[in-house]
Protein backbone atom coordinates (compact mmCIF):
# COMPACT_ATOMS: atom_id res chain seq x y z
CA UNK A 1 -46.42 -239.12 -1.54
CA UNK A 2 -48.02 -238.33 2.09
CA UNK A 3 -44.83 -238.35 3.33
CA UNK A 4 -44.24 -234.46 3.27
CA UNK A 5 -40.44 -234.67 4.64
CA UNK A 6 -39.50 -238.26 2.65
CA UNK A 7 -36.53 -237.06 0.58
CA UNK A 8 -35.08 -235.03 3.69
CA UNK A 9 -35.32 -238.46 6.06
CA UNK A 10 -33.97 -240.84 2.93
CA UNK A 11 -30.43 -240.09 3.50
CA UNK A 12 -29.04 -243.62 3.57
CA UNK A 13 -30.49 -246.56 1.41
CA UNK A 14 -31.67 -248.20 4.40
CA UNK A 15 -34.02 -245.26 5.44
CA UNK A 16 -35.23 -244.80 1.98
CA UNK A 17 -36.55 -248.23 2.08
CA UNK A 18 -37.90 -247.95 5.41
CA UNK A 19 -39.31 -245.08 4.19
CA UNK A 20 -41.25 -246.54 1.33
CA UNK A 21 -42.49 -249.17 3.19
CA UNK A 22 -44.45 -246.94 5.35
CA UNK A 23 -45.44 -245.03 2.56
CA UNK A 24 -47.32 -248.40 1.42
CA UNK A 25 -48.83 -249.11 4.57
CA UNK A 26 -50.36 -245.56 4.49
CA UNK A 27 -51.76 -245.77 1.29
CA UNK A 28 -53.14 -249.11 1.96
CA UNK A 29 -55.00 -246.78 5.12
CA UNK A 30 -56.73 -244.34 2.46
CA UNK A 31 -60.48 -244.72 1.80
CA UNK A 32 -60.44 -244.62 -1.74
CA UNK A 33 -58.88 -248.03 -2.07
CA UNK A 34 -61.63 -249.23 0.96
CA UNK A 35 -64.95 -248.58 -0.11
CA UNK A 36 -65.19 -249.74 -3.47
CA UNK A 37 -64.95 -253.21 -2.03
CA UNK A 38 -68.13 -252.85 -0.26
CA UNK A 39 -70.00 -250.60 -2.37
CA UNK A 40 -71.12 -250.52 -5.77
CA UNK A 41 -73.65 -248.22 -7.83
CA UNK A 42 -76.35 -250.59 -7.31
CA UNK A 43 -75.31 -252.34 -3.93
CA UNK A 44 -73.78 -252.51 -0.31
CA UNK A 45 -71.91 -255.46 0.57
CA UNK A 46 -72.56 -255.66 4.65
CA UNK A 47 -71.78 -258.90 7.06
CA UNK A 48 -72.37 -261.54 4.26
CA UNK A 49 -75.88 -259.37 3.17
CA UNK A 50 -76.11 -257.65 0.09
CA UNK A 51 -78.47 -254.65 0.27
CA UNK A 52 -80.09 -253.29 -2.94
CA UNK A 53 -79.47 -249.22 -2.84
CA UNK A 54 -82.65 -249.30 -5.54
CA UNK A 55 -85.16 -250.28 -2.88
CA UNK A 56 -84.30 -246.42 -1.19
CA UNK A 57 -86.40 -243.50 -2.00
CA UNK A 58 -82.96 -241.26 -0.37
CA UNK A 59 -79.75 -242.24 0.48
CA UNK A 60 -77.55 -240.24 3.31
CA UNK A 61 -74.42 -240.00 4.40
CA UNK A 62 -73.64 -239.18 8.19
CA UNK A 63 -69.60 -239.37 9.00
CA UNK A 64 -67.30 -238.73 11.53
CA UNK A 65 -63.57 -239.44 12.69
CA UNK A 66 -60.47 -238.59 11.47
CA UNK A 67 -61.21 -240.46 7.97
CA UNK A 68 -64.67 -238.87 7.52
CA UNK A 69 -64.02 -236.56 4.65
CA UNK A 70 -62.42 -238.99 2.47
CA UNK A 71 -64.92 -241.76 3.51
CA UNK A 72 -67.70 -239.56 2.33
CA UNK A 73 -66.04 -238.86 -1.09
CA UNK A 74 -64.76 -242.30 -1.56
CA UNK A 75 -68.56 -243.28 -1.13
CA UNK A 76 -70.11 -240.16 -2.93
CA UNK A 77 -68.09 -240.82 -5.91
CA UNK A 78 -69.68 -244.58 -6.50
CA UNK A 79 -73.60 -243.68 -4.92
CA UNK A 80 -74.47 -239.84 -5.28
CA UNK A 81 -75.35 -239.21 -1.80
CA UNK A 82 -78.58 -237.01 -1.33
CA UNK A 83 -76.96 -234.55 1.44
CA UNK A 84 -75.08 -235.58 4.75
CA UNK A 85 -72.48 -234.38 7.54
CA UNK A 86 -69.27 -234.72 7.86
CA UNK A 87 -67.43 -234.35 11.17
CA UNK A 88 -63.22 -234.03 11.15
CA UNK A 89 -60.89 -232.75 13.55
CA UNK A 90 -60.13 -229.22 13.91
CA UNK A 91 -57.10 -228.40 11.59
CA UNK A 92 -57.53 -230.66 9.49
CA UNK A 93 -59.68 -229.04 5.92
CA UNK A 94 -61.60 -231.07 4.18
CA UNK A 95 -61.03 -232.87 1.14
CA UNK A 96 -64.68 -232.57 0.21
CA UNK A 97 -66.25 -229.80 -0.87
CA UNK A 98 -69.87 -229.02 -2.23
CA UNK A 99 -73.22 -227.17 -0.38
CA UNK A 100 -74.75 -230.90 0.40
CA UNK A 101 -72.06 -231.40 3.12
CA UNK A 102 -72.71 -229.23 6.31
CA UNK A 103 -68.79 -229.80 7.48
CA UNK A 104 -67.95 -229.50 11.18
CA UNK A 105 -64.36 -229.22 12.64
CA UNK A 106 -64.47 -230.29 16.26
CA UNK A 107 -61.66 -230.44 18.78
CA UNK A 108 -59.73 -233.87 19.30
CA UNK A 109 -58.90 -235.89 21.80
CA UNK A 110 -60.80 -233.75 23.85
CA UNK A 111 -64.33 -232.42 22.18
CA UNK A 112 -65.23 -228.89 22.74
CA UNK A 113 -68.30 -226.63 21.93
CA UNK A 114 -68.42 -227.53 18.18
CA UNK A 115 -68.53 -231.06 19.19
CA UNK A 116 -71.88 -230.51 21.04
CA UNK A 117 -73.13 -228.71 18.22
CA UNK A 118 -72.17 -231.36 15.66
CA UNK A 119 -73.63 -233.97 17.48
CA UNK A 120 -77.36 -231.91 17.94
CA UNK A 121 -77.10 -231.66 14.25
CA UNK A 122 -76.66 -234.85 13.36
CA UNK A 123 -79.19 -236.26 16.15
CA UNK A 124 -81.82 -233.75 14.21
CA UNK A 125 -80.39 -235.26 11.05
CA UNK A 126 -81.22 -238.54 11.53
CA UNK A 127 -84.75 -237.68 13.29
CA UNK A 128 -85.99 -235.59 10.33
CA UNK A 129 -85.69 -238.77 7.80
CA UNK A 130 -88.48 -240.49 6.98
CA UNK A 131 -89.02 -244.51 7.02
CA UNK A 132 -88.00 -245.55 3.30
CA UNK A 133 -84.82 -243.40 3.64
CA UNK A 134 -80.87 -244.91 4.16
CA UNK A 135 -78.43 -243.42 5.99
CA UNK A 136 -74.98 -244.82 5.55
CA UNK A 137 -72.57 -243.96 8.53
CA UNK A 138 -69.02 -243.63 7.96
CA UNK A 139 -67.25 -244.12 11.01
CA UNK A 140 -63.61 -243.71 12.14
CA UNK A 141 -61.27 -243.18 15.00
CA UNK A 142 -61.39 -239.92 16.81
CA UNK A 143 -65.05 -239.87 16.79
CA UNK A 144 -65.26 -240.20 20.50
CA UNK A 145 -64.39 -236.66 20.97
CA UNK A 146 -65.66 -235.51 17.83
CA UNK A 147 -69.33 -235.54 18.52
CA UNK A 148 -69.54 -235.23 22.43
CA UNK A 149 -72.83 -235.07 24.40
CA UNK A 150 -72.59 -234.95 27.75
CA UNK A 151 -75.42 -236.35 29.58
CA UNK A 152 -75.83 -234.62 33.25
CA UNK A 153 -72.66 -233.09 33.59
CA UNK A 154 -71.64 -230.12 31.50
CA UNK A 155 -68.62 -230.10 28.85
CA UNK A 156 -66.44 -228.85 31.33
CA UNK A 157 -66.72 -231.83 33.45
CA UNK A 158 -66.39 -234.24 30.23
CA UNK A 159 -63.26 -232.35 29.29
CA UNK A 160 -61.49 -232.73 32.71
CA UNK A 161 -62.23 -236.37 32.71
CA UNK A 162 -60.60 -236.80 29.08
CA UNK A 163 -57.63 -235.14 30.09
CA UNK A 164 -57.68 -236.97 33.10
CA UNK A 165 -58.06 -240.45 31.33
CA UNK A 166 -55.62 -239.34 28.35
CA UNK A 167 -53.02 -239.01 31.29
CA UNK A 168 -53.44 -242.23 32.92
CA UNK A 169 -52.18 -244.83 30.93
CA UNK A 170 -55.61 -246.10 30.32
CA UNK A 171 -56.63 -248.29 27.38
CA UNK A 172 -59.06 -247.10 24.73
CA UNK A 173 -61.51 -249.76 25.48
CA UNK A 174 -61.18 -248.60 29.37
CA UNK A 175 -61.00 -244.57 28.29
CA UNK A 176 -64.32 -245.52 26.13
CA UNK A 177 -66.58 -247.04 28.59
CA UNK A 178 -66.09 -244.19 30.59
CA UNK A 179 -67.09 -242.13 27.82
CA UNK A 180 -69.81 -243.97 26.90
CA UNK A 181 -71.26 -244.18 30.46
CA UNK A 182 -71.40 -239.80 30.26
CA UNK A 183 -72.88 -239.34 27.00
CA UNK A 184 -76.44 -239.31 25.46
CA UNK A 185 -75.09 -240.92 21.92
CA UNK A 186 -72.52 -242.88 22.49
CA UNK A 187 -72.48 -246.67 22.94
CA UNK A 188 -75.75 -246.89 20.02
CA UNK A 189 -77.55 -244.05 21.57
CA UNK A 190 -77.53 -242.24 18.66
CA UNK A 191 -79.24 -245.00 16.45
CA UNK A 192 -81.52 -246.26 19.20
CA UNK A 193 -84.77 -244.07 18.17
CA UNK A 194 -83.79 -243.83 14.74
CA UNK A 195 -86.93 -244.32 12.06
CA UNK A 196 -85.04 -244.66 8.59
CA UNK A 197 -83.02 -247.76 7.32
CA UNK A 198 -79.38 -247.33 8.39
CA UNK A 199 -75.92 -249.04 7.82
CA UNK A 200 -72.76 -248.47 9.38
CA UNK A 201 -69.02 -248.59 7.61
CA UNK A 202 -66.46 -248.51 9.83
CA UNK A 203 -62.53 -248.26 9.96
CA UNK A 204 -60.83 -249.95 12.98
CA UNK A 205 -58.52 -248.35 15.49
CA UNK A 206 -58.93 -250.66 18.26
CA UNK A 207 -57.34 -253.78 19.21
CA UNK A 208 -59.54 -256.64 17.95
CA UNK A 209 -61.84 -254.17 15.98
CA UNK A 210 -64.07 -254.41 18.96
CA UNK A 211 -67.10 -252.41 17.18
CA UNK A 212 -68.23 -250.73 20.87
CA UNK A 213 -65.25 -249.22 21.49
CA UNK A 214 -64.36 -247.58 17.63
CA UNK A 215 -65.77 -243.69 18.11
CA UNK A 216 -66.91 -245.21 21.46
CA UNK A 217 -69.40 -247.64 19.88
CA UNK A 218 -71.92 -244.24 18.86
CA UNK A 219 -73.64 -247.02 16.05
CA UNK A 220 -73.35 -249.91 17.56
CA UNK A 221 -74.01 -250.61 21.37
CA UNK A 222 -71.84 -251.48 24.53
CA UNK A 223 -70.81 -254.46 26.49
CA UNK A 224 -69.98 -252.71 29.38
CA UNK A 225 -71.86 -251.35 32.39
CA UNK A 226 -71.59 -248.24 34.62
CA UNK A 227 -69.90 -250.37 37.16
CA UNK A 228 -66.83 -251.25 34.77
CA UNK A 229 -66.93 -247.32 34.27
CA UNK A 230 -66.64 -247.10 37.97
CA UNK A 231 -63.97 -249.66 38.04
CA UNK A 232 -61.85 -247.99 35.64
CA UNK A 233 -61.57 -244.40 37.58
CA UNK A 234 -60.87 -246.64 41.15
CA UNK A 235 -57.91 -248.30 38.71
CA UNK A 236 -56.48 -245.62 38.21
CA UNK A 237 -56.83 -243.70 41.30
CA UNK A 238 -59.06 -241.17 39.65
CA UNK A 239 -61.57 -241.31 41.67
CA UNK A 240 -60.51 -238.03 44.55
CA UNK A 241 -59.56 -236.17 40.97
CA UNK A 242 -62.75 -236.51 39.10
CA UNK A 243 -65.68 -233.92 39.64
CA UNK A 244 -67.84 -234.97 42.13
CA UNK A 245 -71.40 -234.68 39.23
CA UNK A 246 -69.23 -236.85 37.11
CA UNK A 247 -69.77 -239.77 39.88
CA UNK A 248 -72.86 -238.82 41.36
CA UNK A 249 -73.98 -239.45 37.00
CA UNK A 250 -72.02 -243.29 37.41
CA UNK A 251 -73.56 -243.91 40.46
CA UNK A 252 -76.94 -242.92 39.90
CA UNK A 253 -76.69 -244.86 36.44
CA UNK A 254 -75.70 -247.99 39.39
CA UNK A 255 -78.61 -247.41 41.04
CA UNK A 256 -81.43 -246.86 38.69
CA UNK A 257 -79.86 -249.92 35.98
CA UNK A 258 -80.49 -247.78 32.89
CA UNK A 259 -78.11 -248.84 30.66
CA UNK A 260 -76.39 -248.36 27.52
CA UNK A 261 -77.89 -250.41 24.60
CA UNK A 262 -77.49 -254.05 24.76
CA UNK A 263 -78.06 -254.84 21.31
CA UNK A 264 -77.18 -253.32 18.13
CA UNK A 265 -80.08 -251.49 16.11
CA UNK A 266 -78.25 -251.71 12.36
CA UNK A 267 -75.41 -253.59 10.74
CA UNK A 268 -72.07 -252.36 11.61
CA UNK A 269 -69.21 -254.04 9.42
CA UNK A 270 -65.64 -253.05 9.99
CA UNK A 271 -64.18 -252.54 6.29
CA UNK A 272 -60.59 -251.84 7.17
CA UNK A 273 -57.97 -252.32 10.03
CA UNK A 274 -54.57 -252.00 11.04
CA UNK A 275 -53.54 -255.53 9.55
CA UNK A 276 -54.46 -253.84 6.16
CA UNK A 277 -51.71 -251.72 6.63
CA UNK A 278 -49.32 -254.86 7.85
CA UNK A 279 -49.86 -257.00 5.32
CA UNK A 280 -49.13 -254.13 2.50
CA UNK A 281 -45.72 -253.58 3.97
CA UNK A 282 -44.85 -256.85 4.58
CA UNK A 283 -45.65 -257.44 0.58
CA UNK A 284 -43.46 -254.31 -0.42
CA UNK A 285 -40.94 -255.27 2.10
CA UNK A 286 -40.64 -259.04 0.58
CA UNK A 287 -40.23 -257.70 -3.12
CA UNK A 288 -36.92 -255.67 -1.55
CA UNK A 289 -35.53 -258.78 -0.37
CA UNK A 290 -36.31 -258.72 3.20
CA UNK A 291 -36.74 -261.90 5.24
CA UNK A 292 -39.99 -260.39 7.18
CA UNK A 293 -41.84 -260.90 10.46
CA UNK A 294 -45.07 -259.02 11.37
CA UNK A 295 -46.31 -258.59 14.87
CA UNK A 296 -48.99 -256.55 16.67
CA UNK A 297 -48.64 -254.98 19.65
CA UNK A 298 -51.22 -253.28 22.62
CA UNK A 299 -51.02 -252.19 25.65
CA UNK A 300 -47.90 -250.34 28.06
CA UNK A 301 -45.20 -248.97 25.79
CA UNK A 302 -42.23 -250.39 27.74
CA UNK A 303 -43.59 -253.78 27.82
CA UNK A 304 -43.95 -253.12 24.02
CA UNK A 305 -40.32 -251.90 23.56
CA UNK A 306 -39.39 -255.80 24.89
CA UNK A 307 -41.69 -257.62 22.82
CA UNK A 308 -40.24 -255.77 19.66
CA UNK A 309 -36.51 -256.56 20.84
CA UNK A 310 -37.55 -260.03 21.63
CA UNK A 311 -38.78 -260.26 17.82
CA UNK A 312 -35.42 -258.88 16.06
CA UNK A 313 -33.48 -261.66 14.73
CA UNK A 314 -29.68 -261.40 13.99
CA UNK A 315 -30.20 -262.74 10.32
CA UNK A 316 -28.99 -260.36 6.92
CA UNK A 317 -31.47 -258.51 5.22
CA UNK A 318 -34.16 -258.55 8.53
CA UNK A 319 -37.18 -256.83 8.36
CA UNK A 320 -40.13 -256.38 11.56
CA UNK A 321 -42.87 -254.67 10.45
CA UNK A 322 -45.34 -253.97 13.97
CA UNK A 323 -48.44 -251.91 14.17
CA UNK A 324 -51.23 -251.66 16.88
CA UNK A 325 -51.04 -249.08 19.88
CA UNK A 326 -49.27 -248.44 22.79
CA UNK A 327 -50.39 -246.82 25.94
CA UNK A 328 -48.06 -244.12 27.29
CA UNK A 329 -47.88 -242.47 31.14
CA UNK A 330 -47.89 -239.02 30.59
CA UNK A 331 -45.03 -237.60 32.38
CA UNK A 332 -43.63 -234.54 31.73
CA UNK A 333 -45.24 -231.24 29.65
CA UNK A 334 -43.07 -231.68 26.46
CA UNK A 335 -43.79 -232.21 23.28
CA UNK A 336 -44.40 -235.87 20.92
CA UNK A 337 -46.45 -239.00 21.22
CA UNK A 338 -46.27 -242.64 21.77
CA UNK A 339 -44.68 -243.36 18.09
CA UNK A 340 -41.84 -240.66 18.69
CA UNK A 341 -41.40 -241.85 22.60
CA UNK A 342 -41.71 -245.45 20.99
CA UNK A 343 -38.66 -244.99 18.74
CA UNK A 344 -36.68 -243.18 21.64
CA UNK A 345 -37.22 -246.04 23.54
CA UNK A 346 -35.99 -248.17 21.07
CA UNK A 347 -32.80 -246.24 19.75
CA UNK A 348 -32.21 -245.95 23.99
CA UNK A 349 -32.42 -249.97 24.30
CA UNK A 350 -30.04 -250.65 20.83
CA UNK A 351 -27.11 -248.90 21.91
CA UNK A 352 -24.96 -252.10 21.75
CA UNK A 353 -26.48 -253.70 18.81
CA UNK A 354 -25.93 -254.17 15.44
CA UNK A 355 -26.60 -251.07 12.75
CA UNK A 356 -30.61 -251.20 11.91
CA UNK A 357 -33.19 -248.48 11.37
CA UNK A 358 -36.24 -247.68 13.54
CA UNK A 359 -39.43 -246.00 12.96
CA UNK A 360 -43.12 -245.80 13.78
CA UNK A 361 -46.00 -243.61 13.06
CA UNK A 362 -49.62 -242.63 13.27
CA UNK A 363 -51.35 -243.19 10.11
CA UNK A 364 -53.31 -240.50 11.09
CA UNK A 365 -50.60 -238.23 10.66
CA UNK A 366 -50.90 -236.98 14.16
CA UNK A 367 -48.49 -238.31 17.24
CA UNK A 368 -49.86 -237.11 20.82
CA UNK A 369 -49.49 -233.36 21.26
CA UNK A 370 -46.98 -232.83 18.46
CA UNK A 371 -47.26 -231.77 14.43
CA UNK A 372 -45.63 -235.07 13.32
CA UNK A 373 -46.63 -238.52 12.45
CA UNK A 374 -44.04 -240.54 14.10
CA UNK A 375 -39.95 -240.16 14.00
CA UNK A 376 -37.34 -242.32 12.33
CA UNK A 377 -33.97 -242.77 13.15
CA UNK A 378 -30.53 -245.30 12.71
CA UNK A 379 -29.23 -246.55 16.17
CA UNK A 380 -26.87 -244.07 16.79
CA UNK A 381 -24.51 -243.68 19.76
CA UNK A 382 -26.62 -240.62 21.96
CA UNK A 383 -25.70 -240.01 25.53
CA UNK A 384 -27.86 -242.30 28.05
CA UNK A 385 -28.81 -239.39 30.48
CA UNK A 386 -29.80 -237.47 27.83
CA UNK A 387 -32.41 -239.74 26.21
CA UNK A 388 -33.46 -240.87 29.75
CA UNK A 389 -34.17 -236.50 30.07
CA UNK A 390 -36.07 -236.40 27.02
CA UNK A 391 -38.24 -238.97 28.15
CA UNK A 392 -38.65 -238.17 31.92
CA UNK A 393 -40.16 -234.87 30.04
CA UNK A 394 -42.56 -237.05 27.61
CA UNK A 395 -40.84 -234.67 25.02
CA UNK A 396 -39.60 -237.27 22.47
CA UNK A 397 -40.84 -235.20 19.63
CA UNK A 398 -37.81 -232.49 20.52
CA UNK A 399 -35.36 -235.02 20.94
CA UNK A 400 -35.76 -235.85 16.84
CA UNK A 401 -36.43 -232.81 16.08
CA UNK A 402 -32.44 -231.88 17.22
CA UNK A 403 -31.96 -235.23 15.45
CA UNK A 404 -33.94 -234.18 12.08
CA UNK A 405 -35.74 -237.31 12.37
CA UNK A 406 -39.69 -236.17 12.84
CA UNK A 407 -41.82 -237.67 10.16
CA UNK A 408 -44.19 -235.26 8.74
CA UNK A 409 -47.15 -236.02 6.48
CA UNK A 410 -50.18 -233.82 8.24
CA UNK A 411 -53.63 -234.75 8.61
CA UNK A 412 -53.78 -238.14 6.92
CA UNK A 413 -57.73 -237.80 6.31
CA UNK A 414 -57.24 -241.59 7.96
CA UNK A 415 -56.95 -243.62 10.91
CA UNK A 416 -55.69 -247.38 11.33
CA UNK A 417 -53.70 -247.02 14.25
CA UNK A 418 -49.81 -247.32 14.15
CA UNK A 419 -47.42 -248.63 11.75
CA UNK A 420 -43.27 -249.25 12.44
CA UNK A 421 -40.52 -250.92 11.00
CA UNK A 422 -37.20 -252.20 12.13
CA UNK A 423 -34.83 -252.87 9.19
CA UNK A 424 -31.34 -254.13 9.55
């Protein structure tokens, strides 16, 4: 069960249900139950290729993201990997162990000083590897600030603008190509010199899988230029925030039309995404009885708050299973994350209706700044100042945690983006 808390939440048939169906769209998230589609003992399945591991004289593993541990033992357990790197967030332990695995715990979603080291390692890594060799990368979200390597501007700098972007309500595509624009491996940098064979396995958690934006593109390459990075900070009104090196880097990159790679140097094939989750649930959901409807949804949480309304019917036995990722305006300095402020926003706009059950959660087990996953709750009558408090504050994680409705599962060792569930 990852769901640490599930017997304390269950205290109404409805929620148990709920409950399980999450459970199933988490488990549907874990590696183990990825890889093994793609890989075999003697090959890799990779965009409609099949590549004989035979023809190898080594074979490497090089991960990193929130799902990198489990990745690398989901993949280790089917092709004994010669040695590799593995790159989680800090707090989380790994799930692998074993002296071949030099295991790195950076800071996320802003990198810090192990970051920088992690990412020299693995740049030396990859150099030191002769021509005949594979290295299989095992990428997932969170990898952005995982391996960070700021090019002309120091880690301070990159730090401020994270926060900075993290704050504004920007999109991960947008918050990426401003990554990618300060950074000497991101956007296929970090392949771009490489002389061994290489592969890349990746787990979505972007809208549209869009392979240059997932751990900012580090194996692929990037569609976007230093102008759109530009663009982004004058969108929103970063620019008289943002240190003045961090520009003078954008503009000069303007000027002198060096670019990020244009074209990718190995095969990148996304192996799992949020719809993996979806459909799991919706199957689980169906078997209970459920008439179901599945949606996605992107983009500003209170436009997303409508779109969900607009999708619950009136009929018995109704179940909406959504997943994606909203953006959220930081506002205040409390505590929680778009799934918890997601679910306040919801219980806040079903006052007058009918009895259902709300939740949402990160399947990687981590909302925004808080220790929880997501929250779940029944559409109980709460004062309308009070909510509209909790979320002037951005503290929806304290507001369920007075209503015992946090869901708690920990590091997930995963990462498909968000999962929720109305059931009436």
């Amino acid at each position: 069960m990852m769901i640490k808390n599930f017997y304390v939440l269950a205290d109404s048939q409805k929620k148990q249900e709920c409950l399980e169906i999450l459970e199933v769209g988490l488990q549907a998230a874990n590696p183990e139950n990825i890889i093994s589609k793609y890989v075999t003992p003697e090959k890799i399945k990779i965009n409609g290729k099949t590549i004989n591991i035979a023809k190898y004289s080594n074979i490497y593993s090089v991960a990193f993201g929130k799902a990198a541990d489990s990745m690398t033992r989901a993949l280790n357990a089917i092709i004994p990997i010669k040695s590799g790197i593995i790159v989680i967030p800090k707090g989380s332990k790994s799930i692998i162990k074993g002296k071949k695995f030099q295991i790195f715990n950076s800071r996320h979603p802003e990198p810090d000083q192990t970051s920088v080291k992690a990412a020299k390692e693995v740049m030396k890594f990859i150099q030191n590897k002769k021509s005949d060799d594979l290295i299989i990368f095992l990428v997932s979200g969170g990898g952005s600030s995982l391996l960070a390597m700021p090019s002309g501007i120091t880690l301070d700098d990159k730090i401020y603008v994270t926060k900075l972007l993290l704050k504004s309500g920007a999109t991960i595509q947008e918050f990426n190509c401003v990554r990618k624009h300060l950074s000497k491996i991101k956007g296929g940098k970090l392949v771009e010199n490489m002389k061994c064979h290489g592969l890349s396995l990746i787990m979505s958690d972007v809208e549209g899988d869009d392979l240059s934006s997932i751990a900012s593109g580090t194996t692929y390459m990037d569609n976007t230029t230093f102008a759109d990075a530009l663009e982004i900070l004058e969108k929103y009104k970063l620019k008289r925030k943002t240190p003045i090196e961090v520009l003078q880097v954008l503009e000069k990159g303007l000027e002198n039309e060096v670019e990020t790679p244009k074209k990718s140097k190995i095969e990148n094939q996304v192996i799992a995404n949020n719809k993996d989750c979806l459909k799991a649930m919706e199957t689980v959901a169906k078997k209970k009885g459920y008439k179901v409807k599945t949606i996605q949804i992107f983009g500003d949480i209170k436009e997303a708050v409508k779109e969900i309304l607009n999708n619950v019917s009136e009929g018995q036995k109704m179940c909406l299973i959504f997943g994606g990722e909203t953006t959220v305006r930081v506002l205040g300095k409390g505590m929680g994350g778009r799934n918890q402020e997601l679910v306040l926003r919801l219980l806040k706009n079903t006052q007058k209706s009918k009895k259902m059950v709300i939740a949402s959660m990160g399947t990687d087990g981590i909302d925004g700044n808080s220790l929880f996953a997501g929250a779940i709750t029944e559409n109980v009558k709460v004062d309308l100042d009070t909510m509209k408090e909790f979320l002037k504050n951005s503290d929806s994680g304290r507001f369920f945690q007075k209503q015992k409705g946090n869901i708690e599962t920990g590091f997930t060792h995963t990462n498909l983006m968000d999962i929720g569930i109305i059931l009436r």
